[in-house]
Protein backbone atom coordinates (compact mmCIF):
# COMPACT_ATOMS: atom_id res chain seq x y z
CA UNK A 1 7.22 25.36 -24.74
CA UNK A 2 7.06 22.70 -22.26
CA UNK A 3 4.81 20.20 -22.07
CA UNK A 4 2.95 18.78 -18.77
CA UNK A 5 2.48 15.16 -19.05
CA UNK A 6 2.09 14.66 -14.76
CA UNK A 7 -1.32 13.46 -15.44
CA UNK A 8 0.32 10.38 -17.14
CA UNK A 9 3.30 9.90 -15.57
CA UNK A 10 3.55 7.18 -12.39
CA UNK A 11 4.74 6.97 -9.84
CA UNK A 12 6.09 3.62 -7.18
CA UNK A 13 3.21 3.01 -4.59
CA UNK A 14 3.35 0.87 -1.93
CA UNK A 15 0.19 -0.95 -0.76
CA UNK A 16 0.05 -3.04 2.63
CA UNK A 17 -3.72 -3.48 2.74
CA UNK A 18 -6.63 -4.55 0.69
CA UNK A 19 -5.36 -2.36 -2.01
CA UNK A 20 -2.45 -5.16 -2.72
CA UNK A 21 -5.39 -6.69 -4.62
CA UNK A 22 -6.19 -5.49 -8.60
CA UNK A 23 -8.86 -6.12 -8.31
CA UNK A 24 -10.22 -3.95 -5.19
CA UNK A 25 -8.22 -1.40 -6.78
CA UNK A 26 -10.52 -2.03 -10.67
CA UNK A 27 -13.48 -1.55 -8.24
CA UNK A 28 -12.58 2.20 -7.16
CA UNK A 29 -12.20 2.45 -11.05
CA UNK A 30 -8.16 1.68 -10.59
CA UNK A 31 -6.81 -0.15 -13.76
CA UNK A 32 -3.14 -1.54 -12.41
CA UNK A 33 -0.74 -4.18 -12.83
CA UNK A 34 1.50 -4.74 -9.56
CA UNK A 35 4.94 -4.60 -10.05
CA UNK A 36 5.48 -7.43 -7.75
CA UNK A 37 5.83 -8.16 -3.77
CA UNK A 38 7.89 -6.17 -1.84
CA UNK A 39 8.89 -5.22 1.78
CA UNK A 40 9.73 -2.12 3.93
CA UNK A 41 12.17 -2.86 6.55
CA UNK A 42 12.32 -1.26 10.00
CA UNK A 43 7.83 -1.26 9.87
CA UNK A 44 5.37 -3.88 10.33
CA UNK A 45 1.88 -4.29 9.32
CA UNK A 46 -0.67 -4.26 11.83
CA UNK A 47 -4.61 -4.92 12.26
CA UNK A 48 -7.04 -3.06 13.62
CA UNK A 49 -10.45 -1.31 11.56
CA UNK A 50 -8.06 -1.56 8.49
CA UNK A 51 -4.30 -2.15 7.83
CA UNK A 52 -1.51 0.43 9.40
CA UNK A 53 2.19 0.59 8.88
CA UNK A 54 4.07 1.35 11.80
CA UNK A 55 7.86 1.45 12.61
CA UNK A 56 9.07 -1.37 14.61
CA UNK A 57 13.14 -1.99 14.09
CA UNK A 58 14.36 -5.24 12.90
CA UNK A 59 10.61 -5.91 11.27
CA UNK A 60 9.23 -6.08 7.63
CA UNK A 61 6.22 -4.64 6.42
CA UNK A 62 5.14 -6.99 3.12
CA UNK A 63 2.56 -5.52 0.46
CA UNK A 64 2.69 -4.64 -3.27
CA UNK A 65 4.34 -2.50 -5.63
CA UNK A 66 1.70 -0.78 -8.45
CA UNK A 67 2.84 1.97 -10.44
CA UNK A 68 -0.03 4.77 -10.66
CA UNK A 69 -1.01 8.40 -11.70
CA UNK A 70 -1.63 11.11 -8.99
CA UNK A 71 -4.97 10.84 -10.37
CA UNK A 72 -5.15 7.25 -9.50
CA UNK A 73 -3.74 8.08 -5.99
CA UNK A 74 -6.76 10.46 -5.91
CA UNK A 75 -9.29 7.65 -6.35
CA UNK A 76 -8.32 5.97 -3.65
CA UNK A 77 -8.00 8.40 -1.19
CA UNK A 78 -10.50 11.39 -1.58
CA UNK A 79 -12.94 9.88 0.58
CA UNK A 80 -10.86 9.66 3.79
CA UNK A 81 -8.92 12.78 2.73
CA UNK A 82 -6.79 13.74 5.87
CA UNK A 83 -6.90 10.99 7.56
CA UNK A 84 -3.33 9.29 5.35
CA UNK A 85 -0.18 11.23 4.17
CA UNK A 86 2.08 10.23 1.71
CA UNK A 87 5.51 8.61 2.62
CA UNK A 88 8.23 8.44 0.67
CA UNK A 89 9.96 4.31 1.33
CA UNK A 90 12.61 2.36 0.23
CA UNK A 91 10.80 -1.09 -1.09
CA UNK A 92 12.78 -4.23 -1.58
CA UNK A 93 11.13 -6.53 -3.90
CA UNK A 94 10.99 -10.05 -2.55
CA UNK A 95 12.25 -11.36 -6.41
CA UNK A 96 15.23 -10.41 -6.88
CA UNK A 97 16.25 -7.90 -4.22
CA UNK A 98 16.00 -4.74 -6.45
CA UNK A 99 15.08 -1.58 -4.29
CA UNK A 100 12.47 1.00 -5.52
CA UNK A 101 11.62 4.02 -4.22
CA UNK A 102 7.77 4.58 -3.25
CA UNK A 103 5.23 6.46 -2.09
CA UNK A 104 2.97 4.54 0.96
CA UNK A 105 -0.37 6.19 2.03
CA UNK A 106 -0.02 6.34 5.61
CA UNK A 107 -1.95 7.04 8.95
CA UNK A 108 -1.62 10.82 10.52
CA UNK A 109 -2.75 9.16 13.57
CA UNK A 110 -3.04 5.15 13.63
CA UNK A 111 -5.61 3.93 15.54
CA UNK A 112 -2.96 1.55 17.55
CA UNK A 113 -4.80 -0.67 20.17
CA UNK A 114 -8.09 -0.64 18.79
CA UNK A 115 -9.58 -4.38 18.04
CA UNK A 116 -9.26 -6.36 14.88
CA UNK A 117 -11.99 -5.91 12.77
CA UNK A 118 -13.23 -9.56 11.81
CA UNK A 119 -14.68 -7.81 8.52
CA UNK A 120 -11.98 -6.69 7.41
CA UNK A 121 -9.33 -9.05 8.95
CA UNK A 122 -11.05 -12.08 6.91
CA UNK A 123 -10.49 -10.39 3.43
CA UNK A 124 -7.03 -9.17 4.45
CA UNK A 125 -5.86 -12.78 5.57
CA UNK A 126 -7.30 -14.25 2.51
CA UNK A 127 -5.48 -11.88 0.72
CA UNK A 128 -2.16 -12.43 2.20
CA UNK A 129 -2.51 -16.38 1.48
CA UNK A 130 -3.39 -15.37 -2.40
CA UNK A 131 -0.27 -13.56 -2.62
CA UNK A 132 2.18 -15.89 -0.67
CA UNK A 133 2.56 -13.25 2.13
CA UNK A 134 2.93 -14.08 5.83
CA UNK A 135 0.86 -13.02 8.08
């Protein structure tokens, strides 16, 4: 007999908006300790009504490495089901250059070119200066 344990195993997730914060993630009812900052090379991060990740050679995309259950992933995403895929990455952690593997929720179709949204652009900024992130 095998057991299923998938509902407690995690799994690498890279965040690269708001989520890169505990605590927005405790108030979606997320409990999660990052695993530190990290980087995807070859993508940038870039603002418009929220955060996207888009390829751009030579760039770095900087967020935050949590480890999290499917059911966690769930959470976060149900509301704006279809509108993000998962991507599998190759992270770099900023101590220590270890690389991880990781799953990034990212845009089917990024809204590139629309205006950045002051309300979220203010928390995102803020957020980036917590964490010792450019930006």
């Amino acid at each position: 007999m095998t057991l299923d344990n998938s509902a407690a195993r995690t799994h690498a997730v890279f965040f690269y908006g708001l989520y890169m914060d505990e605590a927005v993630l405790a108030t979606k009812g997320v409990i999660a300790k990052p695993l530190g900052v990290a980087y995807v090379e070859d993508h940038e991060v870039k603002l418009g009504s929220k955060a996207m990740m888009l390829r751009s050679p030579g760039a770095r995309a900087y967020g935050v490495v949590f480890h999290l259950t499917h059911g966690d992933i769930g959470k976060l995403y149900a509301a704006i089901a279809g509108e993000y895929v998962p991507e599998a990455f190759t992270t770099v952690m900023r101590e220590g250059g270890e690389r991880v593997a990781a799953v990034s929720m990212v845009h089917l179709a990024p809204p590139v070119g629309n205006a950045e949204d002051p309300a979220y652009a203010g928390p995102f900024k803020a957020l980036l200066r917590k964490i010792g992130l450019p930006g």
